[in-house]
PDB file of N, CA and C in Angstrom:
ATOM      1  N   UNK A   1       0.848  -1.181   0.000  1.00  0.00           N
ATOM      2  CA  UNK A   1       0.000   0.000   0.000  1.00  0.00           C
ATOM      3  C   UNK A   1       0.885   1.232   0.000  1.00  0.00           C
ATOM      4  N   UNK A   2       0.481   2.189  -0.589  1.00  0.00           N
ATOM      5  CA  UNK A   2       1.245   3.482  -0.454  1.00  0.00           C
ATOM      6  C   UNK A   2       0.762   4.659   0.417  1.00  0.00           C
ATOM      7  N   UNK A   3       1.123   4.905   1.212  1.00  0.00           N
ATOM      8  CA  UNK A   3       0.529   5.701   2.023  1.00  0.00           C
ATOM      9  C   UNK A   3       0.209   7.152   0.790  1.00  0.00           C
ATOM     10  N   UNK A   4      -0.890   8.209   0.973  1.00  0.00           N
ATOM     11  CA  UNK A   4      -0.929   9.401   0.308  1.00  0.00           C
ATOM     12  C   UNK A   4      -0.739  10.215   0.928  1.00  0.00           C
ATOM     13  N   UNK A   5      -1.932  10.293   2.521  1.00  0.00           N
ATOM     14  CA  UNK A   5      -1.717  11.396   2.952  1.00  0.00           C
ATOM     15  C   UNK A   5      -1.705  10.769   4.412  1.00  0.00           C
ATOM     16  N   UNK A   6      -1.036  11.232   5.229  1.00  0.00           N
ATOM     17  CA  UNK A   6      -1.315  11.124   6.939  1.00  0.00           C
ATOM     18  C   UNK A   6      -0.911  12.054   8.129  1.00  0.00           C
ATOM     19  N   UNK A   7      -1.800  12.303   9.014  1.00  0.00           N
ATOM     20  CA  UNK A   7      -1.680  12.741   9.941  1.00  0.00           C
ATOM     21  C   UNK A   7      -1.835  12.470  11.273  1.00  0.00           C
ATOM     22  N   UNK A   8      -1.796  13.362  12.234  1.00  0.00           N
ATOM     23  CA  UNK A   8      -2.247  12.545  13.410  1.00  0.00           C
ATOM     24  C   UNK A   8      -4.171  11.906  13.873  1.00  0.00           C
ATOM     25  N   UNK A   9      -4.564  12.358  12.818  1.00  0.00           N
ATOM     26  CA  UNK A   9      -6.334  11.888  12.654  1.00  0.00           C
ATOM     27  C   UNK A   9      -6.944  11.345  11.833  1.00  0.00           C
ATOM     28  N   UNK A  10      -6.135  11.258  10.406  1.00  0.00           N
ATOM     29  CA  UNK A  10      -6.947  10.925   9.297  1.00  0.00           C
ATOM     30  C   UNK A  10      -5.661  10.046   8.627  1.00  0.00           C
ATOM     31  N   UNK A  11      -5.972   9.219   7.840  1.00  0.00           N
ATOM     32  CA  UNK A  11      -4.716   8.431   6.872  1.00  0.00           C
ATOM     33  C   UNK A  11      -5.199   7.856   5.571  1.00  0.00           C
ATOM     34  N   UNK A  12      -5.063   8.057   4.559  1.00  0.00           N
ATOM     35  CA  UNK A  12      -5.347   7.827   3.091  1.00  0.00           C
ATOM     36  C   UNK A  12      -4.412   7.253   2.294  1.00  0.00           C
ATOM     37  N   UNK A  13      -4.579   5.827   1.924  1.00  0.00           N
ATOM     38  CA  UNK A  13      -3.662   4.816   1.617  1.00  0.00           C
ATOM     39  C   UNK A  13      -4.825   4.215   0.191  1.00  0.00           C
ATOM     40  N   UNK A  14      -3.789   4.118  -1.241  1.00  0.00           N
ATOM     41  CA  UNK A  14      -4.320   4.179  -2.326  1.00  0.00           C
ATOM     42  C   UNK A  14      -2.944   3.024  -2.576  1.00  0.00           C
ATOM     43  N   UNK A  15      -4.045   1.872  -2.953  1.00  0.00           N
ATOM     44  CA  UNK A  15      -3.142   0.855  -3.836  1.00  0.00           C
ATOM     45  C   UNK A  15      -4.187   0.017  -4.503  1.00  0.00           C
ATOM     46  N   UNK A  16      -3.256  -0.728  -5.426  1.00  0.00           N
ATOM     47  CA  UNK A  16      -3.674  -1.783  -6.521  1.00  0.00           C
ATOM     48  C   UNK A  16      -4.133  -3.296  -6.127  1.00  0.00           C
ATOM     49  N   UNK A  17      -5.480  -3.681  -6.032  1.00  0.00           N
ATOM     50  CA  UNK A  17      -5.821  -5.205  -5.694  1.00  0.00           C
ATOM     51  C   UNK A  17      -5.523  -5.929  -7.203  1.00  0.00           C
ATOM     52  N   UNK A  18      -4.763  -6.872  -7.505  1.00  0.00           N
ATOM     53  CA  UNK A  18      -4.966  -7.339  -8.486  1.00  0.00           C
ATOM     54  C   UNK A  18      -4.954  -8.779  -8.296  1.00  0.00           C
ATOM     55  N   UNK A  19      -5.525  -9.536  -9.183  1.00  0.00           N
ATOM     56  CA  UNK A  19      -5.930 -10.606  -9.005  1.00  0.00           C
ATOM     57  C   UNK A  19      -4.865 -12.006  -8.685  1.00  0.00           C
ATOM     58  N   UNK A  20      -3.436 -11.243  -8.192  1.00  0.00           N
ATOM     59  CA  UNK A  20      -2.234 -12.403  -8.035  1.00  0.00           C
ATOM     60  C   UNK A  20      -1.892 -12.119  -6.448  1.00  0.00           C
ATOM     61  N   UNK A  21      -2.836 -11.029  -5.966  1.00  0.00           N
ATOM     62  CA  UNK A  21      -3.106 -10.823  -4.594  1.00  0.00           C
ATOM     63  C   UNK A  21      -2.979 -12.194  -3.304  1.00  0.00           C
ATOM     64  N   UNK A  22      -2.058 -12.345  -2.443  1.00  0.00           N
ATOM     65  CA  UNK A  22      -2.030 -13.606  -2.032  1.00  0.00           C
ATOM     66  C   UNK A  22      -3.259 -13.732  -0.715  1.00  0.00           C
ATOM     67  N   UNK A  23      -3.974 -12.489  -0.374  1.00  0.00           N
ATOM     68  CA  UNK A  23      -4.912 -12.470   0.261  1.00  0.00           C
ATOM     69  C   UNK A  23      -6.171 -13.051  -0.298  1.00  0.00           C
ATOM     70  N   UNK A  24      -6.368 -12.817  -1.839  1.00  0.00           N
ATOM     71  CA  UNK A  24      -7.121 -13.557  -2.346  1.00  0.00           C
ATOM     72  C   UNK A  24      -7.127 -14.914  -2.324  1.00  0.00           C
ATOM     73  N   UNK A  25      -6.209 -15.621  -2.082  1.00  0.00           N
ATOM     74  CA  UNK A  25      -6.068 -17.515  -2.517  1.00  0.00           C
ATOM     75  C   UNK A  25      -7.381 -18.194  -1.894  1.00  0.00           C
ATOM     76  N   UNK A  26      -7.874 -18.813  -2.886  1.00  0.00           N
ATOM     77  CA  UNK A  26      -8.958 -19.454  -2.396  1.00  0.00           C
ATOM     78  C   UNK A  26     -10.080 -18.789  -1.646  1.00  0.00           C
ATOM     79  N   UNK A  27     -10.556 -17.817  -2.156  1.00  0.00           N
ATOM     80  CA  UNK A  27     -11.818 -16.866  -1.921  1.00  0.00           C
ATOM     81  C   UNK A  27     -12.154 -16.160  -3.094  1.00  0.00           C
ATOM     82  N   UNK A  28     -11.997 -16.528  -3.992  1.00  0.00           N
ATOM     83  CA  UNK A  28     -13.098 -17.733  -4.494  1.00  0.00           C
ATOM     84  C   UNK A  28     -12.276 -18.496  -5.829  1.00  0.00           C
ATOM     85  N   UNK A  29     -11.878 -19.873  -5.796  1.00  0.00           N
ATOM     86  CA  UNK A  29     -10.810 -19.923  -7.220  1.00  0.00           C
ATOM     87  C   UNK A  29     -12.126 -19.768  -8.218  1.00  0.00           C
ATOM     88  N   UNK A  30     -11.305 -19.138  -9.054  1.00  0.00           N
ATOM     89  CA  UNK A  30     -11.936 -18.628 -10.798  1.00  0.00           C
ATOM     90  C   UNK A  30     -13.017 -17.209 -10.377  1.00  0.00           C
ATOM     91  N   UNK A  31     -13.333 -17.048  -8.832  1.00  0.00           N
ATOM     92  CA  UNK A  31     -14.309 -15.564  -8.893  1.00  0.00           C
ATOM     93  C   UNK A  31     -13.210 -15.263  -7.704  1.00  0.00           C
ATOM     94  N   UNK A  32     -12.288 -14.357  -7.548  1.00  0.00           N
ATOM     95  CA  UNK A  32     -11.444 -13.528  -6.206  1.00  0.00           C
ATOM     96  C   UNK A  32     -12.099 -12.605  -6.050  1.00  0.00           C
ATOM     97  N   UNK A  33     -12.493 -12.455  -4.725  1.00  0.00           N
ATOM     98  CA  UNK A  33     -13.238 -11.207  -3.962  1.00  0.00           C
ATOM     99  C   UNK A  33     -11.897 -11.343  -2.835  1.00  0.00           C
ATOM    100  N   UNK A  34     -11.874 -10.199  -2.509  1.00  0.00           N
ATOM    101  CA  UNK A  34     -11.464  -9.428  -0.872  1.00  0.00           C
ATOM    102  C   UNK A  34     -12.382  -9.929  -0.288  1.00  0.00           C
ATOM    103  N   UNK A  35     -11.694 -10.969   0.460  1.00  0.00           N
ATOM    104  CA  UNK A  35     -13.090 -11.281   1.718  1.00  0.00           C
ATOM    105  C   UNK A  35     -12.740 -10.313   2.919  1.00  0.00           C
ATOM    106  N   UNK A  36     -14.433 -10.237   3.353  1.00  0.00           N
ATOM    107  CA  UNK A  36     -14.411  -9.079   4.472  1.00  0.00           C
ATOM    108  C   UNK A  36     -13.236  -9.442   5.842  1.00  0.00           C
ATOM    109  N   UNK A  37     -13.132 -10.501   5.886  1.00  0.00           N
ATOM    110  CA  UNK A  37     -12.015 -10.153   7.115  1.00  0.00           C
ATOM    111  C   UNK A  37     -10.816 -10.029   6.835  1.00  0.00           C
ATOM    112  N   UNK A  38     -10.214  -9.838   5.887  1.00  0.00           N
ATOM    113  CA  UNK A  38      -9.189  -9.514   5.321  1.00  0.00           C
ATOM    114  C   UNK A  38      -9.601  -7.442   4.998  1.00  0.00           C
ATOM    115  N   UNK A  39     -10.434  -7.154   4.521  1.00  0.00           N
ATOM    116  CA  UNK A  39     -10.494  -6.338   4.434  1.00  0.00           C
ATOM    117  C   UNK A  39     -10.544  -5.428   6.124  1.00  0.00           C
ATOM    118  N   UNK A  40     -11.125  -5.840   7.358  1.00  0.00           N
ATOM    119  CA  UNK A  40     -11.294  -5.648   8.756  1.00  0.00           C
ATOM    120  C   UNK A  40      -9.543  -5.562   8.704  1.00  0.00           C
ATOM    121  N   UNK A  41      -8.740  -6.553   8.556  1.00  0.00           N
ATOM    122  CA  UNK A  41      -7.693  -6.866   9.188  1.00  0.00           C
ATOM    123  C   UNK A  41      -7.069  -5.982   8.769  1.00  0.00           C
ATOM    124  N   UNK A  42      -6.614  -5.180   7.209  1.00  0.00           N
ATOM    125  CA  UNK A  42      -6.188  -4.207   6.508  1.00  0.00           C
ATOM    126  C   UNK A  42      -6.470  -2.892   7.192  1.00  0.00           C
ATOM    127  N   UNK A  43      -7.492  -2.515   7.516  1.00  0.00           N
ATOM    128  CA  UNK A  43      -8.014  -1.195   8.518  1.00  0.00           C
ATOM    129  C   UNK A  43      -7.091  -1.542  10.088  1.00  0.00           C
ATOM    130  N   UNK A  44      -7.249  -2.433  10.503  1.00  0.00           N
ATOM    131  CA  UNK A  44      -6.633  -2.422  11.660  1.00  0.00           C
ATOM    132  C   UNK A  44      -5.099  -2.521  11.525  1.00  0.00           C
ATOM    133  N   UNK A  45      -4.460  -2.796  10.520  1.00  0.00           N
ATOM    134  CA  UNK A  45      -3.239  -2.662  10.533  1.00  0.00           C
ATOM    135  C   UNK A  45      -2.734  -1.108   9.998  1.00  0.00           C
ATOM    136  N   UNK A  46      -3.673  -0.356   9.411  1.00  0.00           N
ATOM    137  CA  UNK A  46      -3.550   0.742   8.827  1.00  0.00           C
ATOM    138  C   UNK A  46      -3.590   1.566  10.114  1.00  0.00           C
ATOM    139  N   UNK A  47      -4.573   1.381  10.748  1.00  0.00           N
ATOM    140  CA  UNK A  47      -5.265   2.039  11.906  1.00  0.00           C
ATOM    141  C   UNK A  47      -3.648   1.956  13.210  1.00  0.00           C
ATOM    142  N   UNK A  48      -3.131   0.982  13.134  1.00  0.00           N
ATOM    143  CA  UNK A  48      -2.217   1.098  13.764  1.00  0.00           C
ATOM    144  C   UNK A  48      -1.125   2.338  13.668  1.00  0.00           C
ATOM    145  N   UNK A  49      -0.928   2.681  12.879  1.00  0.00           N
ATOM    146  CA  UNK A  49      -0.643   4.087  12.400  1.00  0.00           C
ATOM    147  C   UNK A  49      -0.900   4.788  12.612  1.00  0.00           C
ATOM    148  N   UNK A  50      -1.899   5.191  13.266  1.00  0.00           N
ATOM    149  CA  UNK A  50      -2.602   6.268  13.696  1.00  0.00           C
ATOM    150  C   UNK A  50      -2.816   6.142  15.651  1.00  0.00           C
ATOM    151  N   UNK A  51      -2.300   4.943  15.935  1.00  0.00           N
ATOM    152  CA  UNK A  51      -1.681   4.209  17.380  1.00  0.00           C
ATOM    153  C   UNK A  51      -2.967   3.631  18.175  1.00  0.00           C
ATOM    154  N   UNK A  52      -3.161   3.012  16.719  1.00  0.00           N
ATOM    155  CA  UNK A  52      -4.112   1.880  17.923  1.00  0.00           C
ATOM    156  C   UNK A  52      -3.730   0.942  17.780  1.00  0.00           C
ATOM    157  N   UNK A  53      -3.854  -0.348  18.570  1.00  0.00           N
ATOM    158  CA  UNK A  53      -3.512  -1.846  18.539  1.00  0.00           C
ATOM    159  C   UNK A  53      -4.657  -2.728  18.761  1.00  0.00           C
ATOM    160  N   UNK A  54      -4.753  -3.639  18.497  1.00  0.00           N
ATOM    161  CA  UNK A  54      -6.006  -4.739  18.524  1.00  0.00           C
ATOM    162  C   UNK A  54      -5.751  -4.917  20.030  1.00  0.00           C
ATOM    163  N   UNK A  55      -5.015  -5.041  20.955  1.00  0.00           N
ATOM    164  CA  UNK A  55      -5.617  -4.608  22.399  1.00  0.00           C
ATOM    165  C   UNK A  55      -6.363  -4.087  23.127  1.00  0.00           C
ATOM    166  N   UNK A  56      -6.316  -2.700  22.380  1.00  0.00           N
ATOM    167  CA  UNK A  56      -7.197  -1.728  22.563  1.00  0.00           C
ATOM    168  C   UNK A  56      -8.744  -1.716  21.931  1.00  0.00           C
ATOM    169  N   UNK A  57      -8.988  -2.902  21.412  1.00  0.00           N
ATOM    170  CA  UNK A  57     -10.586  -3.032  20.786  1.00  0.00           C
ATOM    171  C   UNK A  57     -11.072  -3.868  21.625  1.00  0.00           C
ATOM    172  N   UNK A  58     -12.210  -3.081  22.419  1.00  0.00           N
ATOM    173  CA  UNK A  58     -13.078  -3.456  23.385  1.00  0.00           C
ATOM    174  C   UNK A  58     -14.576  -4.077  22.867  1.00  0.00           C
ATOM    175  N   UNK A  59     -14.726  -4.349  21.917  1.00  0.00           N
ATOM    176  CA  UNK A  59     -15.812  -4.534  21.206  1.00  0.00           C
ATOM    177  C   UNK A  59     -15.777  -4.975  20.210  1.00  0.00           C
ATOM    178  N   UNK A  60     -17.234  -5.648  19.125  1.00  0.00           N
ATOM    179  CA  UNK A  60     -16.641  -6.206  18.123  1.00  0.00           C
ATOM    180  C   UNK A  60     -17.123  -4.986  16.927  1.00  0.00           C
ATOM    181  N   UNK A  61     -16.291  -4.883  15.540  1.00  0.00           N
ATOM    182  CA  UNK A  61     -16.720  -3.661  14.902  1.00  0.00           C
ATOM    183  C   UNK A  61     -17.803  -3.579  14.698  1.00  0.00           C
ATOM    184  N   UNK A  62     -18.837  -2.079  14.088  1.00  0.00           N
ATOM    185  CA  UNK A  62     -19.588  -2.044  13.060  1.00  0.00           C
ATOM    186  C   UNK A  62     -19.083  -1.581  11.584  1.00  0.00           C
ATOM    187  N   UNK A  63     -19.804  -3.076  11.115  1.00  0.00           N
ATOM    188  CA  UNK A  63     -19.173  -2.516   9.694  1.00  0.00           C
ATOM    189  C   UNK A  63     -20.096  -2.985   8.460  1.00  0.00           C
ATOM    190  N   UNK A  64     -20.323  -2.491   7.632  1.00  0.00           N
ATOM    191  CA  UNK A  64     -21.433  -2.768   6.835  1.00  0.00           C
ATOM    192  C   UNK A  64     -20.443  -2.688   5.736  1.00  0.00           C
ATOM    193  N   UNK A  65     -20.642  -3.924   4.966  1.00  0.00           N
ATOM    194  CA  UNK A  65     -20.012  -4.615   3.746  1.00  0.00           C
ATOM    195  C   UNK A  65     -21.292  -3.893   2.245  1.00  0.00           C
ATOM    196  N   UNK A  66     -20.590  -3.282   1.468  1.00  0.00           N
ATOM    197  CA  UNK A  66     -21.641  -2.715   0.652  1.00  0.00           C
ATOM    198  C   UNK A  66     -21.308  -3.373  -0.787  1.00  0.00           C
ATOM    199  N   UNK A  67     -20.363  -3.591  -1.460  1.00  0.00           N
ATOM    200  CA  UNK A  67     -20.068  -3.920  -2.713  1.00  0.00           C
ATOM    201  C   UNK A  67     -19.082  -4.788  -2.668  1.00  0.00           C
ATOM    202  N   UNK A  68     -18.771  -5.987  -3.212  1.00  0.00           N
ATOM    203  CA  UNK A  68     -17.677  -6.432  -3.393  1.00  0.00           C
ATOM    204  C   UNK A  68     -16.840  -6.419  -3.889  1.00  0.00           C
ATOM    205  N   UNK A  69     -15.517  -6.508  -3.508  1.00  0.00           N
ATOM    206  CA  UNK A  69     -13.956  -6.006  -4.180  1.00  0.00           C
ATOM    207  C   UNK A  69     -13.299  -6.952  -4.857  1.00  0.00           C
ATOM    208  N   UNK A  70     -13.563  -6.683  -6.037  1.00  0.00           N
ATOM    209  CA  UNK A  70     -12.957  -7.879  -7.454  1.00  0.00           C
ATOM    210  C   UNK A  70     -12.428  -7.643  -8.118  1.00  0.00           C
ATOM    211  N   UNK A  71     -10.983  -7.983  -8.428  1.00  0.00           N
ATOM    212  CA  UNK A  71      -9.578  -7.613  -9.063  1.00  0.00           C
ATOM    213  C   UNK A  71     -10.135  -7.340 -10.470  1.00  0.00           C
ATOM    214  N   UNK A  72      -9.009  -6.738 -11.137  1.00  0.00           N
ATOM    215  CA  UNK A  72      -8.324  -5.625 -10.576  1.00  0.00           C
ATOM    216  C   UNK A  72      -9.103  -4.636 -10.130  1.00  0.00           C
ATOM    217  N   UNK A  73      -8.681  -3.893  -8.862  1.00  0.00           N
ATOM    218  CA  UNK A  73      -9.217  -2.537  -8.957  1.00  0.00           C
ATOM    219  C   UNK A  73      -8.051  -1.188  -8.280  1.00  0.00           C
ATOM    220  N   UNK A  74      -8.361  -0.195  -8.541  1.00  0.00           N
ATOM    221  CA  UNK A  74      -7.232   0.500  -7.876  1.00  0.00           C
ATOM    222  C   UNK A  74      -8.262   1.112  -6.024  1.00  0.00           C
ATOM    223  N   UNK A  75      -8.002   0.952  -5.477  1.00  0.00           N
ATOM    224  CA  UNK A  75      -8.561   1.253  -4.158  1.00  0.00           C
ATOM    225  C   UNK A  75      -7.506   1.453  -3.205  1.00  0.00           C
ATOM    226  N   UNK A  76      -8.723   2.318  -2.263  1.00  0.00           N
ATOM    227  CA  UNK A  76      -8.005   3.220  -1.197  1.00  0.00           C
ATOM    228  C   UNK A  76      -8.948   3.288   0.555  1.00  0.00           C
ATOM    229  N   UNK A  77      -8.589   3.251   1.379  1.00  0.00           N
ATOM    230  CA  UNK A  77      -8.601   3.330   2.876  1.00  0.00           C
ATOM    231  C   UNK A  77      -8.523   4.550   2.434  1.00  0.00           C
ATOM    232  N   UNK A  78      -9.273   4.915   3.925  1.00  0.00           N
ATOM    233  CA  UNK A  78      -9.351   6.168   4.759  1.00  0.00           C
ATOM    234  C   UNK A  78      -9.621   5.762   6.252  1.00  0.00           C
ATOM    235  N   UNK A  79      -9.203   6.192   6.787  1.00  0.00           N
ATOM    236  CA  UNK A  79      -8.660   5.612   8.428  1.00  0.00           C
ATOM    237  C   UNK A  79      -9.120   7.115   9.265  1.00  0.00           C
ATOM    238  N   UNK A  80      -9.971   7.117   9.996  1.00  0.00           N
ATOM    239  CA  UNK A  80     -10.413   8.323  11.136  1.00  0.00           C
ATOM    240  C   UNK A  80     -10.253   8.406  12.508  1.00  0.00           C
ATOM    241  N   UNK A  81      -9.519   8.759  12.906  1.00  0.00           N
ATOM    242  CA  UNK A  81      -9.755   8.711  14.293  1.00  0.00           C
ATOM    243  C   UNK A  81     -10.407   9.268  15.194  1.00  0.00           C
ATOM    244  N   UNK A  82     -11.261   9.370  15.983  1.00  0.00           N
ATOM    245  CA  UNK A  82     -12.420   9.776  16.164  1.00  0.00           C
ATOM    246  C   UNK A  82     -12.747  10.256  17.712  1.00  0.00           C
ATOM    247  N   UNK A  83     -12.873  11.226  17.919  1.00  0.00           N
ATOM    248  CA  UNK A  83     -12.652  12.119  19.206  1.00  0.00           C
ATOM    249  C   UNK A  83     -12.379  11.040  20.872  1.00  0.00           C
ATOM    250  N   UNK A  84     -13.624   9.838  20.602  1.00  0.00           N
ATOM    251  CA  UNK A  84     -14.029   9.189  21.362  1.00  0.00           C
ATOM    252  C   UNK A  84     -12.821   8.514  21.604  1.00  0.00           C
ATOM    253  N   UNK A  85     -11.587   7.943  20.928  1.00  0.00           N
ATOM    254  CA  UNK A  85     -10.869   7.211  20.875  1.00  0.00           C
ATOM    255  C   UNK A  85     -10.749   6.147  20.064  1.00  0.00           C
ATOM    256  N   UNK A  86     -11.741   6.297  19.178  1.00  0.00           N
ATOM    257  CA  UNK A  86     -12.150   5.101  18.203  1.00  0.00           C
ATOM    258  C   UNK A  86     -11.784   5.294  17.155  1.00  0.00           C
ATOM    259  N   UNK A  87     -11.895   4.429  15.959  1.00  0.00           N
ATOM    260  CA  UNK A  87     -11.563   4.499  14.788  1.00  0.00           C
ATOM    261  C   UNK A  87     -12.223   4.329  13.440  1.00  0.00           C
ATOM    262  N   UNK A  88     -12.651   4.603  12.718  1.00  0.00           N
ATOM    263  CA  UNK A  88     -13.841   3.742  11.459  1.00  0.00           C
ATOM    264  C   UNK A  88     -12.725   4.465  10.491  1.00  0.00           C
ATOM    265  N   UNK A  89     -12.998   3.507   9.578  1.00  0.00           N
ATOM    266  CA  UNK A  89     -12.852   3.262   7.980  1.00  0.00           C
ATOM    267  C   UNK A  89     -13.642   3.187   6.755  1.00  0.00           C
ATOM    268  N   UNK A  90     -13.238   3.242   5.838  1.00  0.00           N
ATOM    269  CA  UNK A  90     -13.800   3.164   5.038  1.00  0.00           C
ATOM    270  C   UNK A  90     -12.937   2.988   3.180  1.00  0.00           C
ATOM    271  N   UNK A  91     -13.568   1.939   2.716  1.00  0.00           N
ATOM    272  CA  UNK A  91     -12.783   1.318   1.601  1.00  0.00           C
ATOM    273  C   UNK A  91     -13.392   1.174   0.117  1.00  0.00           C
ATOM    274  N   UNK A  92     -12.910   2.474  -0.426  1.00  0.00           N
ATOM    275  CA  UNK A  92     -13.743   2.572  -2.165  1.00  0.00           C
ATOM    276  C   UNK A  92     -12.732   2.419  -2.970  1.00  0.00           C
ATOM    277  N   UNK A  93     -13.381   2.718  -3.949  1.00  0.00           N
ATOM    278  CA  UNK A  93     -12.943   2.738  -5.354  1.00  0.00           C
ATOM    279  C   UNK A  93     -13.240   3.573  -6.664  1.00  0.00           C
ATOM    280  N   UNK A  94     -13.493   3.572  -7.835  1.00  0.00           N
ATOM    281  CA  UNK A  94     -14.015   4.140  -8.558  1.00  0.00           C
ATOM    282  C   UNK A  94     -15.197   3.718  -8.532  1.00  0.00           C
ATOM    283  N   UNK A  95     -15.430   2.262  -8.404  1.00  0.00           N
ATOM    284  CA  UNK A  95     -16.966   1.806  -8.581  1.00  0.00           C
ATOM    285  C   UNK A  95     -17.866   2.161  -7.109  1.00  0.00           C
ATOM    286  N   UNK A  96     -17.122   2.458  -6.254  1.00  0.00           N
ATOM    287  CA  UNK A  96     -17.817   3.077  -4.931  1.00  0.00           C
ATOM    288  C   UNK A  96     -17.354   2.727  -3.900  1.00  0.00           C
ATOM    289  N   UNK A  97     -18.433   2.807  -2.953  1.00  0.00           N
ATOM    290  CA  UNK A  97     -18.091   2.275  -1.911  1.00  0.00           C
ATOM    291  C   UNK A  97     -17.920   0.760  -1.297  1.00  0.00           C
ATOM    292  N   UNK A  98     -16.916  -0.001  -0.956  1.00  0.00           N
ATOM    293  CA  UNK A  98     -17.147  -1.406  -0.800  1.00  0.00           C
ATOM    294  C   UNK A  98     -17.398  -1.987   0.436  1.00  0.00           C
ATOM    295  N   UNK A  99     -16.918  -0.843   1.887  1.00  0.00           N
ATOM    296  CA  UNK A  99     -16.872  -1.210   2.982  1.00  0.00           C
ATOM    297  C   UNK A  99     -16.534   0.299   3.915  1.00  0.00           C
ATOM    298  N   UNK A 100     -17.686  -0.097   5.379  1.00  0.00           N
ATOM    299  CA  UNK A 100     -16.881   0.736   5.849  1.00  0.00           C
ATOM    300  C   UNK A 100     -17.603   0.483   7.652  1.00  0.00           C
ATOM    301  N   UNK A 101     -16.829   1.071   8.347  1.00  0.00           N
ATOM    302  CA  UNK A 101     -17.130   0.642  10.167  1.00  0.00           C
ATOM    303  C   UNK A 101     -16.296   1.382  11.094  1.00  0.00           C
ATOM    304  N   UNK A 102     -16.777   1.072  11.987  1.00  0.00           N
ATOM    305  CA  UNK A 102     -15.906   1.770  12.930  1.00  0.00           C
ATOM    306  C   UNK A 102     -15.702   0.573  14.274  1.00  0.00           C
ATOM    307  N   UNK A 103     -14.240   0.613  14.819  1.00  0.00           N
ATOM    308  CA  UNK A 103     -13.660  -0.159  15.826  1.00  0.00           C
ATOM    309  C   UNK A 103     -14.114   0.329  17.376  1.00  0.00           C
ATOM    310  N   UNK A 104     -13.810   0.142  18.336  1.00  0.00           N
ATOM    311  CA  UNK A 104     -13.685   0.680  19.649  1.00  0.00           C
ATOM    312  C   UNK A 104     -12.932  -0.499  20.500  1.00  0.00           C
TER     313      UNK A 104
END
């Protein structure tokens, strides 16, 4: 992933899913989607950046899965950090929106 922009509240990370993706293997052979917990796990490692750790999640996310992510596409995170101490995301593309939630 390439980071674009970051600060201490917000982080915007723009990269390429393509279909030799090793997160993809076997989800789905001959149809590859980003399965959603791979996509969860990507926010929380992003989110770490912004200094949170999966320690610190007291709860389980909300996150509403909207479109599915099927190679190639060029897509991008956005990572918030959020007054409360929390975090939500959110994961588009050109074709829209594919995912998005927030941690605590």
């Amino acid at each position: 992933m390439t980071e674009q922009e970051l600060d201490a509240d917000y982080m915007r990370c723009v990269f390429r899913l393509d279909v030799d993706n090793p997160s993809l293997e076997g989800h789905f052979p001959g149809l590859p989607v980003l399965a959603g917990v791979v996509q969860l796990h990507w926010a929380m490692l992003l989110a770490a950046k912004l200094g949170f750790s999966a320690e610190t999640f007291h709860s389980s996310p909300r996150v509403k899965f909207k479109m599915i992510a099927q190679p190639p596409l060029d897509m991008q995170y956005e990572i918030f950090k959020k007054s409360d101490g929390h975090f939500s995301y959110r994961l588009s593309s050109a074709s829209g929106l594919h995912s998005e939630g927030s941690f605590s």
